[in-house]
N, C-alpha and C. Protein backbone atom coordinates (compact mmCIF):
# COMPACT_ATOMS: atom_id res chain seq x y z
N UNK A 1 -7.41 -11.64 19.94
CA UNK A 1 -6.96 -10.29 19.67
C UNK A 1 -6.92 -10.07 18.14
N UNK A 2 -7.09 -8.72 17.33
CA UNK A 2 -7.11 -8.40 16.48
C UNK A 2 -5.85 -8.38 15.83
N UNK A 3 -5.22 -9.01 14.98
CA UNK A 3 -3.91 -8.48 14.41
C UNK A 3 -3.94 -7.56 13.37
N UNK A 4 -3.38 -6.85 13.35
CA UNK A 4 -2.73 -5.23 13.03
C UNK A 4 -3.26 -4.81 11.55
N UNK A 5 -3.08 -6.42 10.57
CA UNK A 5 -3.73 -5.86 9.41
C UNK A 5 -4.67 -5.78 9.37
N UNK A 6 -5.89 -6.73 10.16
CA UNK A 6 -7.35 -6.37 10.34
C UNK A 6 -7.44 -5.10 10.50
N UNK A 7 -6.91 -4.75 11.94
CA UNK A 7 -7.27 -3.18 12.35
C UNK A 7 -6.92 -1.86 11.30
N UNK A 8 -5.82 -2.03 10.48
CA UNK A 8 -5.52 -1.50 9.29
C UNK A 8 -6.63 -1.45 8.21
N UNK A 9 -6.81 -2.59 8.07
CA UNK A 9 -7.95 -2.54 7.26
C UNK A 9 -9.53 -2.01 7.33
N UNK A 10 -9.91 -2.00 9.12
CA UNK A 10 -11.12 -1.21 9.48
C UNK A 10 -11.03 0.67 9.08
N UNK A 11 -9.71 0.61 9.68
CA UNK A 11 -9.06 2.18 9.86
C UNK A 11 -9.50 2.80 8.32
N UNK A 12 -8.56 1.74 7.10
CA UNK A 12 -9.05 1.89 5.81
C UNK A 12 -10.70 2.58 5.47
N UNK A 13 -11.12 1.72 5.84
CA UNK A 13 -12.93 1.51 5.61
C UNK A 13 -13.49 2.67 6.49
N UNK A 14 -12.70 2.90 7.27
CA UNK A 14 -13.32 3.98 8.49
C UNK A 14 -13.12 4.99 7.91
N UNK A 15 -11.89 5.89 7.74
CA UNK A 15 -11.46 6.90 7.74
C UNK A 15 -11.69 7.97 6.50
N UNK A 16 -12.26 9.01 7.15
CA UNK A 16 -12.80 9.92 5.93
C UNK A 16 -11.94 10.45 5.18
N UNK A 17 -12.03 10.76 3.75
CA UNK A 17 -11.16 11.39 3.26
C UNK A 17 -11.40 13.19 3.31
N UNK A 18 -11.26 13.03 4.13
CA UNK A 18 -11.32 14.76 4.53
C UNK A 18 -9.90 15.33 5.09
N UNK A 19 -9.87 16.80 4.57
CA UNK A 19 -8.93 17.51 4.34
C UNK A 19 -8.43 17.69 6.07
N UNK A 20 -7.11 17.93 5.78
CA UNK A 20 -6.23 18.16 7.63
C UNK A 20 -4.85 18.66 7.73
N UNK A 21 -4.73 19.77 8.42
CA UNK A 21 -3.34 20.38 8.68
C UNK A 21 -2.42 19.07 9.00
N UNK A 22 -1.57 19.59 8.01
CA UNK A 22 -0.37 18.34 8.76
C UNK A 22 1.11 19.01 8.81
N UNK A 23 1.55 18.95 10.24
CA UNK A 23 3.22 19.81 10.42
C UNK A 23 4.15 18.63 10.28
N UNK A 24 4.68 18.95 9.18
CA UNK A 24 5.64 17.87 8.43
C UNK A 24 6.98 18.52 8.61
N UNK A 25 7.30 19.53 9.60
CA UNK A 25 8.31 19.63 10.29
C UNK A 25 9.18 21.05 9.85
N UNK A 26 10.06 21.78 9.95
CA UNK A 26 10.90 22.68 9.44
C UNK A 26 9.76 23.63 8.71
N UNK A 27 8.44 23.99 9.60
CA UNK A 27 7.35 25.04 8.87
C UNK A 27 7.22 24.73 7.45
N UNK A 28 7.28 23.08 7.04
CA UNK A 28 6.27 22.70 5.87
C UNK A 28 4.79 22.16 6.42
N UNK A 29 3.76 22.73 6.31
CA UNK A 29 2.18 22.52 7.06
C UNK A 29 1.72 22.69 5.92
N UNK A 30 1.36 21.62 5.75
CA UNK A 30 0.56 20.86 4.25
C UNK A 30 -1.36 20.04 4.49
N UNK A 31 -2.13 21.17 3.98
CA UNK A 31 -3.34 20.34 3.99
C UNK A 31 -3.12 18.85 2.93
N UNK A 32 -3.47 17.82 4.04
CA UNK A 32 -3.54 16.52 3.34
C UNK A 32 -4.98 15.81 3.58
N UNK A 33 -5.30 14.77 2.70
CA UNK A 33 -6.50 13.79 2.75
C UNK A 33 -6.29 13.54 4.18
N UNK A 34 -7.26 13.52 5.35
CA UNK A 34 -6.70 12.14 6.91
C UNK A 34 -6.39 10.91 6.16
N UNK A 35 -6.44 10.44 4.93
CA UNK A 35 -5.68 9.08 4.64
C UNK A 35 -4.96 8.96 4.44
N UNK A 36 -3.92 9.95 3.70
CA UNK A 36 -2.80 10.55 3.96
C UNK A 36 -1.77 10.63 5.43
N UNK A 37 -2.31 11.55 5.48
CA UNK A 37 -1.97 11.69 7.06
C UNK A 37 -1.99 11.09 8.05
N UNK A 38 -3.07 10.07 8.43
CA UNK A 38 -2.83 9.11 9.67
C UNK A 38 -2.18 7.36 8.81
N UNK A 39 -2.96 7.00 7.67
CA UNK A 39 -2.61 5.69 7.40
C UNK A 39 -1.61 5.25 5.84
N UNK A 40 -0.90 6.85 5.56
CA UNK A 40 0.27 6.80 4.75
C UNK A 40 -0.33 6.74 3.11
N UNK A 41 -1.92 6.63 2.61
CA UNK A 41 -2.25 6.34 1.72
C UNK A 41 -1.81 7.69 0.77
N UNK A 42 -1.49 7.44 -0.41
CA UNK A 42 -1.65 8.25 -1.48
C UNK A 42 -1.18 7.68 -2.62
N UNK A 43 -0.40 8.66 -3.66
CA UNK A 43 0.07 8.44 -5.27
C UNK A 43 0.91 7.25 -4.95
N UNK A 44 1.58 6.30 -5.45
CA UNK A 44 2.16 5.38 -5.13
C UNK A 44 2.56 4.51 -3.90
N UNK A 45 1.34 4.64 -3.18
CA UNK A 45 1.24 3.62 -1.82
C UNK A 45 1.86 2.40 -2.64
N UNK A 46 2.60 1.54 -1.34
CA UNK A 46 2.73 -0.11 -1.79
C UNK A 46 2.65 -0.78 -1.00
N UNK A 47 2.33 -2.30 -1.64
CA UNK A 47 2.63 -3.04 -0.51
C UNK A 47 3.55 -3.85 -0.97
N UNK A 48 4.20 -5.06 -0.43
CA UNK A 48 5.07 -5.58 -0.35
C UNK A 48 4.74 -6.94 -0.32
N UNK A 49 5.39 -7.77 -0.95
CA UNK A 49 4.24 -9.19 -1.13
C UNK A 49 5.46 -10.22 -1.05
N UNK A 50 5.21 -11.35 -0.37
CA UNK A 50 6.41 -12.49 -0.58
C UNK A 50 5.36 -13.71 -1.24
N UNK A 51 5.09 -13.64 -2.75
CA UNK A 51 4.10 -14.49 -3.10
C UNK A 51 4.35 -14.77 -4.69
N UNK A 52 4.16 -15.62 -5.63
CA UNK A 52 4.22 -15.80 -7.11
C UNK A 52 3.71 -14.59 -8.01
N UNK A 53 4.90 -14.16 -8.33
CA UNK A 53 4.33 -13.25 -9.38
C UNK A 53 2.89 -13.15 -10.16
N UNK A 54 2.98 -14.71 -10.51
CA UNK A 54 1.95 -15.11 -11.65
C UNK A 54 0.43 -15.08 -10.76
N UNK A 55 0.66 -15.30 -9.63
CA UNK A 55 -0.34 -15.71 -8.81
C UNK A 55 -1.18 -14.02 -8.50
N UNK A 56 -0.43 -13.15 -8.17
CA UNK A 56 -0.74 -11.76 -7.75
C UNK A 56 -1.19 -11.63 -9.60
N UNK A 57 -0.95 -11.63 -10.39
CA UNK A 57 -1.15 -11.13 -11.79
C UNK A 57 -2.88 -11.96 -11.93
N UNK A 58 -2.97 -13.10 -11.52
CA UNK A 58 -4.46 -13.95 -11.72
C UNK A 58 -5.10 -13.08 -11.01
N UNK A 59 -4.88 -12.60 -10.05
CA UNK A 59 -5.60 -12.10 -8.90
C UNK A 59 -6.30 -11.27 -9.23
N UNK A 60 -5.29 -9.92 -10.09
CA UNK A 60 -6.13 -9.09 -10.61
C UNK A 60 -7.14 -9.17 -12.04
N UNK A 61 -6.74 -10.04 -12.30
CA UNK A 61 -7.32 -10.53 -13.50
C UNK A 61 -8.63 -11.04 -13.19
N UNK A 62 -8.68 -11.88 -11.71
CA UNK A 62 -10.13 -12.41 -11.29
C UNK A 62 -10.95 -11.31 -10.88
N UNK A 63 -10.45 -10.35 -11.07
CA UNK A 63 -11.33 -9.39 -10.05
C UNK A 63 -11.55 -8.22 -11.00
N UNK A 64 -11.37 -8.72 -12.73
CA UNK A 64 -11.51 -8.05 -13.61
C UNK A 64 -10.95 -6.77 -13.55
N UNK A 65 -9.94 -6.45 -13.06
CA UNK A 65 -8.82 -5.60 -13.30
C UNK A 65 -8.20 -5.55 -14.89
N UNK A 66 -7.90 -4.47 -15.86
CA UNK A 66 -8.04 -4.76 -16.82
C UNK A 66 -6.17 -4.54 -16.90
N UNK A 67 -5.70 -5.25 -17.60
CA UNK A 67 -3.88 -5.45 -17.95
C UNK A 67 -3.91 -4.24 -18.82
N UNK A 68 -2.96 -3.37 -18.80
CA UNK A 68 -2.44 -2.81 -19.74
C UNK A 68 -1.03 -2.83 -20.48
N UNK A 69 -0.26 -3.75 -19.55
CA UNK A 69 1.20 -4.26 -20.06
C UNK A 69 1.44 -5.07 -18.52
N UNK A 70 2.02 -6.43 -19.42
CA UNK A 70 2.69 -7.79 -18.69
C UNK A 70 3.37 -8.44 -19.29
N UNK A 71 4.89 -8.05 -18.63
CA UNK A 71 6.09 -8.88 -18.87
C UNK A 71 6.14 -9.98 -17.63
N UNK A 72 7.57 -10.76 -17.73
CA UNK A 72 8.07 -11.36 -16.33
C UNK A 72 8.33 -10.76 -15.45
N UNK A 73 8.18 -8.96 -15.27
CA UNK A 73 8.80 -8.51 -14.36
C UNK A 73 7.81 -7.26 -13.71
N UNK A 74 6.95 -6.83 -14.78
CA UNK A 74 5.86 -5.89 -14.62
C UNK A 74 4.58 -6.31 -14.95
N UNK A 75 3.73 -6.23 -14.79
CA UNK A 75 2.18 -5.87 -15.03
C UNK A 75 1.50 -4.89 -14.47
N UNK A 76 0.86 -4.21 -15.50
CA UNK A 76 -0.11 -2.58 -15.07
C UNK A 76 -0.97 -3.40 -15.17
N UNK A 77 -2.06 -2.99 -14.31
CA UNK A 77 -3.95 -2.91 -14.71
C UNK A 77 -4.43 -2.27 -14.30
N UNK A 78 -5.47 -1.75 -14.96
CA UNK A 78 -6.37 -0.24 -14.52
C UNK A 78 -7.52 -0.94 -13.78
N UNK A 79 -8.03 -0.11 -12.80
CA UNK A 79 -9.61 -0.95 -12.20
C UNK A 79 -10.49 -0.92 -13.12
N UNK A 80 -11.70 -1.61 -12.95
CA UNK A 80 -12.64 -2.10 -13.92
C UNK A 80 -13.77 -0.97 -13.64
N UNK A 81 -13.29 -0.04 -13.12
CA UNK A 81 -14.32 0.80 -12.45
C UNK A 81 -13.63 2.67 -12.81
N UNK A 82 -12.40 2.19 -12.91
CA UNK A 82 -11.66 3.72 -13.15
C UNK A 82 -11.08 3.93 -12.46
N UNK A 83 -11.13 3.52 -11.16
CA UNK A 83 -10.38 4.13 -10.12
C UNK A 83 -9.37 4.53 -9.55
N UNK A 84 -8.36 3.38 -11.00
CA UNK A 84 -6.82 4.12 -10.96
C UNK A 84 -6.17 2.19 -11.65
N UNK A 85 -5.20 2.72 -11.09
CA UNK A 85 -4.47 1.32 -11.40
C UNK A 85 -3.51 0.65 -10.58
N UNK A 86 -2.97 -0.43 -10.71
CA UNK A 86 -2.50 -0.97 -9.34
C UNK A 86 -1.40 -1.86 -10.44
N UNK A 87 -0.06 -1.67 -10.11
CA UNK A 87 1.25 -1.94 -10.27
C UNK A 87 1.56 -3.19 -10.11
N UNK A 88 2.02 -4.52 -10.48
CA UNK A 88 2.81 -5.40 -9.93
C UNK A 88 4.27 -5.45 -10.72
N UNK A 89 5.31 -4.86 -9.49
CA UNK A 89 6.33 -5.82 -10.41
C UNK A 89 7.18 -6.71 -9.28
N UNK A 90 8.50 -7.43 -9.97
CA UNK A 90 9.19 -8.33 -9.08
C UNK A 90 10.40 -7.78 -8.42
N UNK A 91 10.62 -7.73 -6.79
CA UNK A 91 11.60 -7.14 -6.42
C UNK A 91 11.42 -6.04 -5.84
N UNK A 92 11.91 -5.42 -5.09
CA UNK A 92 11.14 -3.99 -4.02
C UNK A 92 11.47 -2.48 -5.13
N UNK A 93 10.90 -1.51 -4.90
CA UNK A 93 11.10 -0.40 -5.16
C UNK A 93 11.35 0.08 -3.64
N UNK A 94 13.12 0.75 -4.22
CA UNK A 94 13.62 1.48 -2.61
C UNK A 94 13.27 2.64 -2.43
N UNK A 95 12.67 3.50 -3.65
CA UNK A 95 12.07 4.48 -2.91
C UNK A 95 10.95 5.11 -2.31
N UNK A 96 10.06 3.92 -2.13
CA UNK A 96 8.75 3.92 -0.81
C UNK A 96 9.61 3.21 0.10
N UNK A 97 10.37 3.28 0.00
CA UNK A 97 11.49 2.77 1.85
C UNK A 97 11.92 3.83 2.12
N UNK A 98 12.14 5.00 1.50
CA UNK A 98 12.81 6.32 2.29
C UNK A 98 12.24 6.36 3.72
N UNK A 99 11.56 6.27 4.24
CA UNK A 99 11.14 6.34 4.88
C UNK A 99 12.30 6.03 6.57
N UNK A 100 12.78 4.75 6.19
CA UNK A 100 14.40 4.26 6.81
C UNK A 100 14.96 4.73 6.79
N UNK A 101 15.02 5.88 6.60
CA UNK A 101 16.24 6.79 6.24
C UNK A 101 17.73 5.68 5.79
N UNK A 102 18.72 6.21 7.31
CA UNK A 102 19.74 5.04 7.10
C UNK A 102 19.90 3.80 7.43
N UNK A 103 18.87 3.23 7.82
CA UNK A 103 18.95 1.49 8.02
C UNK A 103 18.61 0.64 7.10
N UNK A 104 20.07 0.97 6.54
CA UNK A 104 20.00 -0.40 5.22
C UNK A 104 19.89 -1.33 5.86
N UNK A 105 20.39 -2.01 6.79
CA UNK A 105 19.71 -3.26 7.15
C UNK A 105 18.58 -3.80 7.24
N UNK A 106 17.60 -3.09 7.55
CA UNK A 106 16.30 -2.72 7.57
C UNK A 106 16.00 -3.17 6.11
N UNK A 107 16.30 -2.40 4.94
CA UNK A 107 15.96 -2.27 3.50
C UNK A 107 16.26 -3.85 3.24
N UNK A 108 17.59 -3.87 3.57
CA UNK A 108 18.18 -5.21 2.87
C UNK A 108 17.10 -6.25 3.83
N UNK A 109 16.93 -6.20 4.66
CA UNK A 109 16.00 -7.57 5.15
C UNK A 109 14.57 -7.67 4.66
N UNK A 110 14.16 -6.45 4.16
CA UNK A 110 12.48 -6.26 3.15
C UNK A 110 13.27 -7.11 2.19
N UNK A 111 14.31 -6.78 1.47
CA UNK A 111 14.77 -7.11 -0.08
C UNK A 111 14.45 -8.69 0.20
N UNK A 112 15.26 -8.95 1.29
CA UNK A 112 15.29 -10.97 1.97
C UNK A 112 13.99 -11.34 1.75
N UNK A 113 12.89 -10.92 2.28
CA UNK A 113 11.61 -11.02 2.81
C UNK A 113 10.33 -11.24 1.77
N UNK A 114 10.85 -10.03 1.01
CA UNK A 114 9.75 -10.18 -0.38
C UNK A 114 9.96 -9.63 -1.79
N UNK A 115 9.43 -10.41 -2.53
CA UNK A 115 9.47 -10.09 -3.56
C UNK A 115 8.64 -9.68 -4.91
N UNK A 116 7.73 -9.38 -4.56
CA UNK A 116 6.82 -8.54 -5.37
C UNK A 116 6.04 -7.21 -4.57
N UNK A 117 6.33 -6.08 -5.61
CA UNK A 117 5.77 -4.48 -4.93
C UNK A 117 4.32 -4.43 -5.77
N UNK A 118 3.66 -4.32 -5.39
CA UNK A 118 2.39 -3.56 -5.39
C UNK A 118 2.15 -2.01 -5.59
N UNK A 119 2.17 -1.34 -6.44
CA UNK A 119 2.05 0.15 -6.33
C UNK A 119 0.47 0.27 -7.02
N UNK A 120 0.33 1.29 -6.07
CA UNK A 120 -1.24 2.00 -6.24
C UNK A 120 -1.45 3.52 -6.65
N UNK A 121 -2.01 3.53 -7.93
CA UNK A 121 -2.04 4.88 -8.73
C UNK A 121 -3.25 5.60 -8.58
N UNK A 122 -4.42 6.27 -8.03
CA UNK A 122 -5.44 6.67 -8.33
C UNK A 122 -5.65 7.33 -9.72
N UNK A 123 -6.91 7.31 -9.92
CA UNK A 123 -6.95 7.85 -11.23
C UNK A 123 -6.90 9.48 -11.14
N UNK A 124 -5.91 10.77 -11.66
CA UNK A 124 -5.87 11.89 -11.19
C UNK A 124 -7.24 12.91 -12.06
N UNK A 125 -7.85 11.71 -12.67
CA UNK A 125 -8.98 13.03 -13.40
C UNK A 125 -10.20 12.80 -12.45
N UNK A 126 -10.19 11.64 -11.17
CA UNK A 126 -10.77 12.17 -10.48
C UNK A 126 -10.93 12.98 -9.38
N UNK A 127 -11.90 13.28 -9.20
CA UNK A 127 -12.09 14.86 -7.93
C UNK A 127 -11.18 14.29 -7.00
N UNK A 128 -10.36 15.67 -6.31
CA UNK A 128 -9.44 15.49 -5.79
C UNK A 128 -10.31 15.03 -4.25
N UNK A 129 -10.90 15.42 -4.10
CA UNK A 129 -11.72 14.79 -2.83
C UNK A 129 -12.01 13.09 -2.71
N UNK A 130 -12.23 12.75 -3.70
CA UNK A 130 -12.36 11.52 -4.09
C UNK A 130 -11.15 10.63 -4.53
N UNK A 131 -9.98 10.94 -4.92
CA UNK A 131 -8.92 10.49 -5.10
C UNK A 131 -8.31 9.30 -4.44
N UNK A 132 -8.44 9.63 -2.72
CA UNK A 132 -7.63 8.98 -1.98
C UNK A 132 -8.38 7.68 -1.55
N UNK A 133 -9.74 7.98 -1.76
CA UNK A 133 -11.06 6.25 -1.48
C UNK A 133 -11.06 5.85 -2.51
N UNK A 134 -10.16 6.26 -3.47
CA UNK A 134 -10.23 5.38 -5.15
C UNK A 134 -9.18 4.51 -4.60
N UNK A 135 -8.02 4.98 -4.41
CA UNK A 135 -6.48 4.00 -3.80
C UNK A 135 -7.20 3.45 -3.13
N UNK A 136 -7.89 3.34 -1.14
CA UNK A 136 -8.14 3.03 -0.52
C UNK A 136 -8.92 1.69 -1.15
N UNK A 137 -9.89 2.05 -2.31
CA UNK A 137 -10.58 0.37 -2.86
C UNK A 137 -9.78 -0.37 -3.06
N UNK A 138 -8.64 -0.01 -3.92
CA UNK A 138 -7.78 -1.01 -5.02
C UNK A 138 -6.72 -1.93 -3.47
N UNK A 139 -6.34 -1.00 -2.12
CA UNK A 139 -5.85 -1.36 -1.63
C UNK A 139 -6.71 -2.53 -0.68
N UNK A 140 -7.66 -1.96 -0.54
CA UNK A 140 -8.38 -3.26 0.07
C UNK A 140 -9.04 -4.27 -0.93
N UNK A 141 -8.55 -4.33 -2.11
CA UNK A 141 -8.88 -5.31 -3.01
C UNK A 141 -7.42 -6.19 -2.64
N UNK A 142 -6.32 -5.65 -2.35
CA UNK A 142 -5.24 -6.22 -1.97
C UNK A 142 -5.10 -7.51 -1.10
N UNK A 143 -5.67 -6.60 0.01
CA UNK A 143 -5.85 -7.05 1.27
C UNK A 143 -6.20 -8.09 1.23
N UNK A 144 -7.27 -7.96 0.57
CA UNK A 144 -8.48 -9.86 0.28
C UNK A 144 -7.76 -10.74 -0.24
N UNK A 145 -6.65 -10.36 -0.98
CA UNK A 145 -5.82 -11.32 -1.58
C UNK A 145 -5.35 -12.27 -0.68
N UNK A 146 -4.15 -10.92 -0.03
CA UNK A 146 -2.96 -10.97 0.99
C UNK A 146 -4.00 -12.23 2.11
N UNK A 147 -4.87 -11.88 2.71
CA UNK A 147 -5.56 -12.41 3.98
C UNK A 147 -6.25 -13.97 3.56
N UNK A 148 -6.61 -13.99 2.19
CA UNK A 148 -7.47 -15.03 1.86
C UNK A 148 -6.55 -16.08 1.27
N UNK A 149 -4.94 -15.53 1.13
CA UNK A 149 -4.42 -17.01 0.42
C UNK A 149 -3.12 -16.56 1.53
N UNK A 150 -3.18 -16.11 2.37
CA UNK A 150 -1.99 -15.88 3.43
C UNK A 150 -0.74 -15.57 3.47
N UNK A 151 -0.63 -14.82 2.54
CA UNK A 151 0.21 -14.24 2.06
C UNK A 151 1.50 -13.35 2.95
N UNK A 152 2.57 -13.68 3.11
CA UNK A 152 3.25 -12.33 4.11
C UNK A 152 3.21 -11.15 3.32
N UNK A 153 3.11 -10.08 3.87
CA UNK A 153 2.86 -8.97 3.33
C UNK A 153 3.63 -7.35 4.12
N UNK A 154 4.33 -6.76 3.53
CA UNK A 154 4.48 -5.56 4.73
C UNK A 154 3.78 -4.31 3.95
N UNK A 155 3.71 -3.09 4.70
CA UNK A 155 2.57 -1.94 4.49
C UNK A 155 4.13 -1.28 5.15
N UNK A 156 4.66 -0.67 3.91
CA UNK A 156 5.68 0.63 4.36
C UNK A 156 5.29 1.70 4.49
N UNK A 157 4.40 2.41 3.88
CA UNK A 157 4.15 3.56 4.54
C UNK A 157 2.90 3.83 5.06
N UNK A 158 2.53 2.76 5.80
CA UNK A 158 1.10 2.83 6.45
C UNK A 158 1.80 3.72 8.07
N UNK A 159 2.36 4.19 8.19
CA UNK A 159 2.91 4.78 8.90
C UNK A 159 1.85 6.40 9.16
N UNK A 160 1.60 6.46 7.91
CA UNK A 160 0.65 8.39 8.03
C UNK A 160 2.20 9.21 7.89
N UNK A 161 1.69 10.29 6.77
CA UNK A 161 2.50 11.28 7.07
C UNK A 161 2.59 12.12 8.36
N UNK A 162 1.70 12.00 9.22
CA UNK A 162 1.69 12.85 10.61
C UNK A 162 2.38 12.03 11.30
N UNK A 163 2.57 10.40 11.18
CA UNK A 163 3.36 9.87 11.93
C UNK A 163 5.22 9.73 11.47
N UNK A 164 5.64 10.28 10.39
CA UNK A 164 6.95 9.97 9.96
C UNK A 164 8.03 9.79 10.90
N UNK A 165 8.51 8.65 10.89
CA UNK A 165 9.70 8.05 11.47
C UNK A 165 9.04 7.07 12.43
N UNK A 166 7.67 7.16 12.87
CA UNK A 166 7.68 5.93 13.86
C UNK A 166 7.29 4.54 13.12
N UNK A 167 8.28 4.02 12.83
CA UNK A 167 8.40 2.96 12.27
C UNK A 167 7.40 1.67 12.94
N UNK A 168 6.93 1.79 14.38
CA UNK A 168 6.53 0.89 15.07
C UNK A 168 4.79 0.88 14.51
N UNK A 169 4.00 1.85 13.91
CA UNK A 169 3.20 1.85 12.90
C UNK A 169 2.95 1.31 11.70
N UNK A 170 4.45 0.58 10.94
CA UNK A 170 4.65 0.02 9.89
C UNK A 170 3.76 -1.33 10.17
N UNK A 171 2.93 -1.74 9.32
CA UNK A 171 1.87 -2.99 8.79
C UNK A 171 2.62 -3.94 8.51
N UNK A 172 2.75 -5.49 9.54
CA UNK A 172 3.31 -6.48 8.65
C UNK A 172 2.16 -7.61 8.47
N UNK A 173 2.13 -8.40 8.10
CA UNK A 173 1.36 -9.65 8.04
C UNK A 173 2.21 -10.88 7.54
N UNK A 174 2.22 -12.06 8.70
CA UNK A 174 2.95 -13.00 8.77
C UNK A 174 1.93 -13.92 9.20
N UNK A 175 1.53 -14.21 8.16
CA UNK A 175 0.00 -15.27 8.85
C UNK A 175 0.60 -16.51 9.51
N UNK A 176 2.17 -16.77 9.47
CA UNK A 176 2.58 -18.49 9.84
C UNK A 176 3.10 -18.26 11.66
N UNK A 177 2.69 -16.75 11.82
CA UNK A 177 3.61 -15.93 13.54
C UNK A 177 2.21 -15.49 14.09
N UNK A 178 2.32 -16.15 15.18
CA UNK A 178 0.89 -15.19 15.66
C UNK A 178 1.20 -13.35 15.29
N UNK A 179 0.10 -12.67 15.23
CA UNK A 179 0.08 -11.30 15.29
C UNK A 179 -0.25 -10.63 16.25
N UNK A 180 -0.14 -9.38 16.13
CA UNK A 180 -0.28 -8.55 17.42
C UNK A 180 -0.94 -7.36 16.79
């Protein structure tokens, strides 16, 4: 059977970035990217990493990602291509968890779980049509990481804005647990 981040990751590769009504509830109906909308991608997507700081920082460095600032706690790098830039620092950012609304327990057991965030910036001077398959690269540059050195990993808002609140959509990867 396929586990969840594979299929995440086809969905990635699949899914057009083409424009789509989305009822985000209380008559806010917002045209969004479908990457947006079904697999949560946009301006500060993250992922969630339980892995060596230093190790995620080589990573991008092998893959000629260019640094623009690295402390012990942050590193920026822009893609080698333009496509935006991709975030590491140590420790979660709680506000791509809104999403939980009130289950701090929930929050506090990500906090247990992992410790390096991943944030993904597209570059905004490109065409807005093109925007969201700029993230979509940098995130499946991720992926190769996460999958190739086995990394646990969670995907918080791979959820889609059309899906908000069903949490049972949320992306984990636990390569040491079978998957589902």
């Amino acid at each position: 059977m396929m586990d969840k981040l594979k299929k995440y990751l086809d969905r990635l590769r699949k899914t057009p970035d083409k424009k789509v009504i989305v009822n985000l509830g209380e008559g806010d109906r917002r045209e969004l990217s479908m990457l947006t909308a079904e697999l949560g991608v946009y301006d500060n997507y993250c992922i969630l990493l339980r892995t060596d700081f230093s190790k995620a920082i080589e990573f991008l460095k092998n893959r000629r990602y260019l640094p623009t600032a690295i402390n012990e706690e942050l590193a920026v790098f822009n893609h080698p291509h333009n496509l935006g830039g991709v975030e590491l620092s140590t420790g979660l950012n709680r506000a791509n968890l809104s999403y939980l609304g009130e289950k701090e327990e929930t929050v506090a057991q990500l906090e247990g779980d992992y410790n390096v965030t991943a944030m993904f910036h597209p570059d905004e001077r490109r065409h807005a049509s093109q925007e969201m398959k700029a993230c979509v690269s940098m995130i499946i540059d991720v992926i190769g990481f996460i999958r190739k050195n086995k990394i646990p990993a969670c995907f918080p808002t791979s959820v889609g804005w059309r899906h908000e609140g069903d949490i049972s959509r949320v992306i984990y990867y636990n390569p040491s647990r079978t998957q589902r």
